[in-house]
PDB file of N, CA and C in Angstrom:
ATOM      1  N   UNK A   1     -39.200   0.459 -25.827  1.00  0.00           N
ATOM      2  CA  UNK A   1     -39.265  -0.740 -25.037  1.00  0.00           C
ATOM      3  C   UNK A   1     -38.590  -0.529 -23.700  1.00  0.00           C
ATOM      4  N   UNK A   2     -38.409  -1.303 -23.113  1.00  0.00           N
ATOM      5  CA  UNK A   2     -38.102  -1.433 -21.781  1.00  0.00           C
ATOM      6  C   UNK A   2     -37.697  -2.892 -20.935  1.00  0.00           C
ATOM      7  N   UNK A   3     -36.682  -2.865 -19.937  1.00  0.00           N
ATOM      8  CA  UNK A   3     -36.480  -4.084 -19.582  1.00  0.00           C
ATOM      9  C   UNK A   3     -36.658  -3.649 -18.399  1.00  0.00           C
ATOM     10  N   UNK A   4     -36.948  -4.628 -17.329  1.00  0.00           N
ATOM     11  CA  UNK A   4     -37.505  -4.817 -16.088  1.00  0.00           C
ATOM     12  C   UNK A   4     -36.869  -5.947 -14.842  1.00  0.00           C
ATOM     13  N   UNK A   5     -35.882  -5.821 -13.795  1.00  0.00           N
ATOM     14  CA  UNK A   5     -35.394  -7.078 -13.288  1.00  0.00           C
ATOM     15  C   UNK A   5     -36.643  -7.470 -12.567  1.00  0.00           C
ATOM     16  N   UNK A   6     -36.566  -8.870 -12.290  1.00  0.00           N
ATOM     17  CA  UNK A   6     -37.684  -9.728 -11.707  1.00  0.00           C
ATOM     18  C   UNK A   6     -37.153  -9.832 -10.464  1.00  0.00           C
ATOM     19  N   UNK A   7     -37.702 -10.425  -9.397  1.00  0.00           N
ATOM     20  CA  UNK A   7     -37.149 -11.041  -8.061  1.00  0.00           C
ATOM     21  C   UNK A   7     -36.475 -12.264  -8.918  1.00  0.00           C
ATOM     22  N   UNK A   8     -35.089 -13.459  -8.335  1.00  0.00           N
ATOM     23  CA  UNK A   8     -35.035 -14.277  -8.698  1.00  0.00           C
ATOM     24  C   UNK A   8     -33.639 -14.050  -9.859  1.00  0.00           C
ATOM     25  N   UNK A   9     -33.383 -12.609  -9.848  1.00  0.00           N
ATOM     26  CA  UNK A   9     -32.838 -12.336 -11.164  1.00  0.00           C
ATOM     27  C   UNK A   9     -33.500 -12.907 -12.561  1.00  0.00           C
ATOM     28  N   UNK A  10     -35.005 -12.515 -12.600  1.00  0.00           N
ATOM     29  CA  UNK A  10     -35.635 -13.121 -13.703  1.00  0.00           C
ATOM     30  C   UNK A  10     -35.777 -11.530 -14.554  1.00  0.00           C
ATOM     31  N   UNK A  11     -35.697 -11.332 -15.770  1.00  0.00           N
ATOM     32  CA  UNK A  11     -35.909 -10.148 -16.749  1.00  0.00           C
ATOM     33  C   UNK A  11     -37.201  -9.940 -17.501  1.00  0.00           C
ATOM     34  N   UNK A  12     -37.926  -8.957 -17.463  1.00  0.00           N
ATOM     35  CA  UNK A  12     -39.090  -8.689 -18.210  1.00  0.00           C
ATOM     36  C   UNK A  12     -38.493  -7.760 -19.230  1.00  0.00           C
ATOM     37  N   UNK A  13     -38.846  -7.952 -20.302  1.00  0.00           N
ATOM     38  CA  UNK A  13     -38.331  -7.209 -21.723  1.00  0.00           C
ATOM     39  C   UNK A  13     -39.885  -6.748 -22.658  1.00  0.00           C
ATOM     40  N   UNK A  14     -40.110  -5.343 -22.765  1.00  0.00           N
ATOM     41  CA  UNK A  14     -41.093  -5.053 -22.718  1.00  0.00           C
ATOM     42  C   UNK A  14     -40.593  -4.544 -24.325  1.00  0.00           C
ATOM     43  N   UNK A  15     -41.818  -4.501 -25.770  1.00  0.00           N
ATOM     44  CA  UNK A  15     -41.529  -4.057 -26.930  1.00  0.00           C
ATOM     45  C   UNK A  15     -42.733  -3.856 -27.470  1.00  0.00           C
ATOM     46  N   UNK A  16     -42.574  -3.533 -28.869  1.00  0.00           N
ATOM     47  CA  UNK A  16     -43.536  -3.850 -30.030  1.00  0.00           C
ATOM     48  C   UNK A  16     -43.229  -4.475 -30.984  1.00  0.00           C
ATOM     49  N   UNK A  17     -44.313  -5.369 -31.539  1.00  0.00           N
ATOM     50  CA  UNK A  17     -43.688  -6.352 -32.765  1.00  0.00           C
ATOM     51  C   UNK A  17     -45.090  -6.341 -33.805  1.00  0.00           C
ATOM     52  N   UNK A  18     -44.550  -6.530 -35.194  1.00  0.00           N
ATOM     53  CA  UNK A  18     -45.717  -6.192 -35.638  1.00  0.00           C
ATOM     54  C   UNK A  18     -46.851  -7.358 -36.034  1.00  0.00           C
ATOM     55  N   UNK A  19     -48.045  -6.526 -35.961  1.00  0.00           N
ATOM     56  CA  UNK A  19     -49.338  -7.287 -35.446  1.00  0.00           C
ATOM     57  C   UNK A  19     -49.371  -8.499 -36.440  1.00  0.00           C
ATOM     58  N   UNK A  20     -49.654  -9.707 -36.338  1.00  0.00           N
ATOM     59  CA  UNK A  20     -50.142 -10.861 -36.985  1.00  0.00           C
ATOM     60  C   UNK A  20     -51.146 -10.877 -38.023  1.00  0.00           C
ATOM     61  N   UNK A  21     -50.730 -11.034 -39.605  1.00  0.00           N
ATOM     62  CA  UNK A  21     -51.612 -10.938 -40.468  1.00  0.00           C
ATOM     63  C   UNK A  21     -52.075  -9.144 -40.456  1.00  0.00           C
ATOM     64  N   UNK A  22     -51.342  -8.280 -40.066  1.00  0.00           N
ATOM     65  CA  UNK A  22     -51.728  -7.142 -40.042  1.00  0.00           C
ATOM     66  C   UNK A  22     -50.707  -5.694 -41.078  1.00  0.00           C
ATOM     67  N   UNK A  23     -50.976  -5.024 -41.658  1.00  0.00           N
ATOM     68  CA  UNK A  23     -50.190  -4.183 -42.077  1.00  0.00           C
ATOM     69  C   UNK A  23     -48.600  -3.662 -41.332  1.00  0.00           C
ATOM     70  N   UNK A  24     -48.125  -3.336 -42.157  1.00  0.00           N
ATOM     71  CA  UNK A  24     -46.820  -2.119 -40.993  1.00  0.00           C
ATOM     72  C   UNK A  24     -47.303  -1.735 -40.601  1.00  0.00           C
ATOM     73  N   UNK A  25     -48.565  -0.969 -40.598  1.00  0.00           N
ATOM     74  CA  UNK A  25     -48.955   0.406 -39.392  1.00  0.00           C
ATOM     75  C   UNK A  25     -49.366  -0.219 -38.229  1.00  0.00           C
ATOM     76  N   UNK A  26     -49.655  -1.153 -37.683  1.00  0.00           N
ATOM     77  CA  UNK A  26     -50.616  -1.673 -36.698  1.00  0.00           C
ATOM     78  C   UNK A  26     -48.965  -2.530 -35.841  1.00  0.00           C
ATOM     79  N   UNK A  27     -48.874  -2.479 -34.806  1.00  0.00           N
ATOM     80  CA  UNK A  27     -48.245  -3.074 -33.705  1.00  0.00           C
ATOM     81  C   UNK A  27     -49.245  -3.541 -32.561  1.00  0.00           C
ATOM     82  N   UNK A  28     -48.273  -4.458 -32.059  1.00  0.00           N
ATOM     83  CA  UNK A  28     -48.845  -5.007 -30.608  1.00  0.00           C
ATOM     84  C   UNK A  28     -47.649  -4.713 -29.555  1.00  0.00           C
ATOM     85  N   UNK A  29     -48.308  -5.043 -28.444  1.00  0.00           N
ATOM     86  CA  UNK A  29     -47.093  -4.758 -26.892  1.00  0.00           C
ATOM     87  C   UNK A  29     -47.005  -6.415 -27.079  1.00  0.00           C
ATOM     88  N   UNK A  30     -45.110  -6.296 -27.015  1.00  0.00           N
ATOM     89  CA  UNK A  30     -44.991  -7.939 -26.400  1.00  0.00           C
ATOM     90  C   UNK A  30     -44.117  -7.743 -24.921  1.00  0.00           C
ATOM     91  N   UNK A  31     -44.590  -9.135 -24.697  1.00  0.00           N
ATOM     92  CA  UNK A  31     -43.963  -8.999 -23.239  1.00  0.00           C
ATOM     93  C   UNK A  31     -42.878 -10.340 -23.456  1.00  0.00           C
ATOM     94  N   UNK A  32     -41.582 -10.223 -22.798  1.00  0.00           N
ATOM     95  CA  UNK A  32     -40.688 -11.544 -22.939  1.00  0.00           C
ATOM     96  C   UNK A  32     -40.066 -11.540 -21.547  1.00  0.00           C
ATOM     97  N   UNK A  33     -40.713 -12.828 -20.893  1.00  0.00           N
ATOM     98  CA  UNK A  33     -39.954 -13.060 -19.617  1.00  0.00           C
ATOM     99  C   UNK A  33     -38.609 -13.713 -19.731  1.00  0.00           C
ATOM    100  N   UNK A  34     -37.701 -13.985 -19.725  1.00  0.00           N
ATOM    101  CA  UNK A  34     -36.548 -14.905 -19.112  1.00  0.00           C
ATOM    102  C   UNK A  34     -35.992 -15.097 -17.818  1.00  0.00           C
ATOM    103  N   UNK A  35     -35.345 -16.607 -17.792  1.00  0.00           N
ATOM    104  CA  UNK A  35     -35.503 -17.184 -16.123  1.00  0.00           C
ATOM    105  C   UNK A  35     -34.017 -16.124 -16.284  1.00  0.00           C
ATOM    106  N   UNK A  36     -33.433 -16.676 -15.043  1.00  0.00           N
ATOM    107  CA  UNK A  36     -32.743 -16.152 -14.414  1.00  0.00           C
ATOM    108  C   UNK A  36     -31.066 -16.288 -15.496  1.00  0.00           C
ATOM    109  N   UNK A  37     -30.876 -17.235 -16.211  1.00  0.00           N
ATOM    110  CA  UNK A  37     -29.939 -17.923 -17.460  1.00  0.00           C
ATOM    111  C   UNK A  37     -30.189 -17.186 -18.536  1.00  0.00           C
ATOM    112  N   UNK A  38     -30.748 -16.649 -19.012  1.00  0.00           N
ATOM    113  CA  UNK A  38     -32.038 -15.997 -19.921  1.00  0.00           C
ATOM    114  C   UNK A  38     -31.784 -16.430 -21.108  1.00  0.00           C
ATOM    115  N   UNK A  39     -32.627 -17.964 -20.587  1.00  0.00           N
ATOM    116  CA  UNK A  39     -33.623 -18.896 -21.410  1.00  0.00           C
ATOM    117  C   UNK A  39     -35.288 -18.141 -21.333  1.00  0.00           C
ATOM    118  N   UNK A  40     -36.078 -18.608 -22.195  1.00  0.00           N
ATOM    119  CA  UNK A  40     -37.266 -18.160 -22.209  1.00  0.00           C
ATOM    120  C   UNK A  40     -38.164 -18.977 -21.049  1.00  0.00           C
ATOM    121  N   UNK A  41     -38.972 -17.829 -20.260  1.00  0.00           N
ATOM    122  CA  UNK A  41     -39.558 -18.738 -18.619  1.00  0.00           C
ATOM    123  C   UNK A  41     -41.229 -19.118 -19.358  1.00  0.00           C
ATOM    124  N   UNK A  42     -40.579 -20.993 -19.555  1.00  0.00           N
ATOM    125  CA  UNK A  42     -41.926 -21.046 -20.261  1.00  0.00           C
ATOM    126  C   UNK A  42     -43.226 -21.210 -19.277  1.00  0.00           C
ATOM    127  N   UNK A  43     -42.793 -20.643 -18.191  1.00  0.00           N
ATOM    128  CA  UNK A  43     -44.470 -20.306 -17.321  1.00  0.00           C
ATOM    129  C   UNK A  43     -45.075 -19.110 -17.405  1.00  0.00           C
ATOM    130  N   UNK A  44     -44.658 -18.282 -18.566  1.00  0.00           N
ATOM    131  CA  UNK A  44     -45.256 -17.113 -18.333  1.00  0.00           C
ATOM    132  C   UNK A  44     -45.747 -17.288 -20.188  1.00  0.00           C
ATOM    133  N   UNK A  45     -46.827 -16.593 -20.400  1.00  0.00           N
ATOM    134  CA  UNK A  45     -47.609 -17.111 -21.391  1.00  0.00           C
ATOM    135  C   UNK A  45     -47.103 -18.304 -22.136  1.00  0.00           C
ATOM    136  N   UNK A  46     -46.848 -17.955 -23.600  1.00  0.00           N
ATOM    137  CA  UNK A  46     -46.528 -19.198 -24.593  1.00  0.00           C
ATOM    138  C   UNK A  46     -45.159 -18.637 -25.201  1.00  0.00           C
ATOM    139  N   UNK A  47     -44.610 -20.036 -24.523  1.00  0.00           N
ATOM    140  CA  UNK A  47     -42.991 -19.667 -24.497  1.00  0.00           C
ATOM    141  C   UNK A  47     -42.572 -18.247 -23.776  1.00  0.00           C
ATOM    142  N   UNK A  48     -42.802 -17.838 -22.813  1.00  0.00           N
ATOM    143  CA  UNK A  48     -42.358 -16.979 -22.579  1.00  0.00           C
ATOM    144  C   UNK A  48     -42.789 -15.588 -23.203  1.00  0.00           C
ATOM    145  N   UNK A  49     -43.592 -15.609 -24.112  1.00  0.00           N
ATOM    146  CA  UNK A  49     -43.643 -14.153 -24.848  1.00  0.00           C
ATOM    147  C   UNK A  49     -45.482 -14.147 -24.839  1.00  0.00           C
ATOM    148  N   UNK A  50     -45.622 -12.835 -24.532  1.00  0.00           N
ATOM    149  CA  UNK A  50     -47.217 -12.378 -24.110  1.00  0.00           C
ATOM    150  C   UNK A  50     -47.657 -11.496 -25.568  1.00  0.00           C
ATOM    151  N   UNK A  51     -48.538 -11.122 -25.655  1.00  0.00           N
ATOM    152  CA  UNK A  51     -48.363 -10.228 -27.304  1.00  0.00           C
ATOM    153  C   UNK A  51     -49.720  -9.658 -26.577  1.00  0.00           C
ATOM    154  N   UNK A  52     -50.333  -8.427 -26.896  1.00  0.00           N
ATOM    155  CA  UNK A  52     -51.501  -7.626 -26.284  1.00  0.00           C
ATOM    156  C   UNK A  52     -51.995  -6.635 -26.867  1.00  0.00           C
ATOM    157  N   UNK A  53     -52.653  -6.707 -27.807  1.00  0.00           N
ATOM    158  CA  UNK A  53     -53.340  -5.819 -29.053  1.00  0.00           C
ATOM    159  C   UNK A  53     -54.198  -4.646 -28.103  1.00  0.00           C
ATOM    160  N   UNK A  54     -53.539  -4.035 -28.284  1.00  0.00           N
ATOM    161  CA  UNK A  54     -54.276  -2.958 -27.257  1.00  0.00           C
ATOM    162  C   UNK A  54     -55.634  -1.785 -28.413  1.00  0.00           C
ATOM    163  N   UNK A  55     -54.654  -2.114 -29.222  1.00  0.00           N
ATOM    164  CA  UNK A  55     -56.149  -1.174 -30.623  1.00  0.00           C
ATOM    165  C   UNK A  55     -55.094  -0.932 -31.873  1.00  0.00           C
ATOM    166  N   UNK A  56     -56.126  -0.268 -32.590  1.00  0.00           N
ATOM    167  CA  UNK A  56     -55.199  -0.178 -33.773  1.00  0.00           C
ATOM    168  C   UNK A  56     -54.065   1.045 -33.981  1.00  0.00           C
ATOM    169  N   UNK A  57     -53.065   0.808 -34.443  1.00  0.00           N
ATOM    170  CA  UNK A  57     -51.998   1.960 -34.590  1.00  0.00           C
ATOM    171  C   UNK A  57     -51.158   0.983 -33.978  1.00  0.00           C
ATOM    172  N   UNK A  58     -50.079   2.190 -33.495  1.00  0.00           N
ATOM    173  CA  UNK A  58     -48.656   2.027 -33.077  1.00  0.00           C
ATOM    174  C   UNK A  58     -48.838   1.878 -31.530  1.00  0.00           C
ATOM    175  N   UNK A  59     -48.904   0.411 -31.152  1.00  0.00           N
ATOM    176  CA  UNK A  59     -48.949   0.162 -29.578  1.00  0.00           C
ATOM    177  C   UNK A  59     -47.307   0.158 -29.211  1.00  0.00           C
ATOM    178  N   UNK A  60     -46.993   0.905 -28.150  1.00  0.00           N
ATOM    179  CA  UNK A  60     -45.539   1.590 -28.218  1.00  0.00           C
ATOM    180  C   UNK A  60     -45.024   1.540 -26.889  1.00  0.00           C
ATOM    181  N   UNK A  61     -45.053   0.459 -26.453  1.00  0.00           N
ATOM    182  CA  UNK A  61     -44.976   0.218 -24.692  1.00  0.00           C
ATOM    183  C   UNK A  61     -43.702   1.385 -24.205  1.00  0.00           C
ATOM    184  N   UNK A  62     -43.794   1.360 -23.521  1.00  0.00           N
ATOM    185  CA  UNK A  62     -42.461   2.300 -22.306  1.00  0.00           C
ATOM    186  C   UNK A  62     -41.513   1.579 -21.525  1.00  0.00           C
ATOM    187  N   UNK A  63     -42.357   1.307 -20.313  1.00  0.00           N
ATOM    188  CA  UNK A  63     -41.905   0.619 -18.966  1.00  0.00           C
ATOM    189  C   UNK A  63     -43.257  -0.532 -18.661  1.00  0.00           C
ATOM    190  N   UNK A  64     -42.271  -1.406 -17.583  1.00  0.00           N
ATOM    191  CA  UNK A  64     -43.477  -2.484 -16.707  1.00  0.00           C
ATOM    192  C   UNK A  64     -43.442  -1.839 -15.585  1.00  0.00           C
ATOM    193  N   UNK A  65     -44.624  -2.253 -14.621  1.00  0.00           N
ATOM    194  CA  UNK A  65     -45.316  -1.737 -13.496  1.00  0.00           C
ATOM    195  C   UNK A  65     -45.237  -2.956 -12.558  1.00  0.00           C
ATOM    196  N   UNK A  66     -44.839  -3.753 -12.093  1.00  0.00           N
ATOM    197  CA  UNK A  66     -44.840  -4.841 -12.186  1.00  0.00           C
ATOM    198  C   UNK A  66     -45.352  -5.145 -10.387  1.00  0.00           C
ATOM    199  N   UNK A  67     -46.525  -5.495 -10.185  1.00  0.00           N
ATOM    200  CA  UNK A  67     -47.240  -5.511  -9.031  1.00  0.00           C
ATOM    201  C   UNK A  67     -46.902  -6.686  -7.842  1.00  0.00           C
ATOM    202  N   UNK A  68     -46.481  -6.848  -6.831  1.00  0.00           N
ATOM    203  CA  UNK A  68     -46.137  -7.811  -5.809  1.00  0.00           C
ATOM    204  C   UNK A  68     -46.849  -9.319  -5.890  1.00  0.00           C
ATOM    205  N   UNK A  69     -48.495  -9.072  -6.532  1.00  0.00           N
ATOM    206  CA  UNK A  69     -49.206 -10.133  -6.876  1.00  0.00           C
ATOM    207  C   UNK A  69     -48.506 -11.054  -7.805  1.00  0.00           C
TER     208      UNK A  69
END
């Protein structure tokens, strides 16, 4: 996993958690924003946490890339 500062002093916290209704073997990438207090920033998906099934296996994030847009 990986954490990420935001502008704003906001934190991106990058992981894997395991997939919904899915075996141990199968993970997803979650993403967890918090504001600047780090409460969960509920403008960024639902509650704050993104989840992104990228395929099956061990989705095993690193780092964010995190674009000016």
């Amino acid at each position: 996993g990986g954490l990420t500062l935001l502008p704003g002093d906001k934190l991106l916290l990058i992981g894997g958690k395991a997939a919904d209704g899915a075996d141990r073997s199968d993970s997803d990438y979650a993403v967890l924003k918090l504001t600047a207090n780090g409460t969960r920033d509920n403008t960024f998906g639902t509650n704050g946490l993104v989840t992104l099934d990228i395929g099956k296996g061990n989705d095993n994030p690193r780092t964010a890339l995190v674009q000016p847009d």
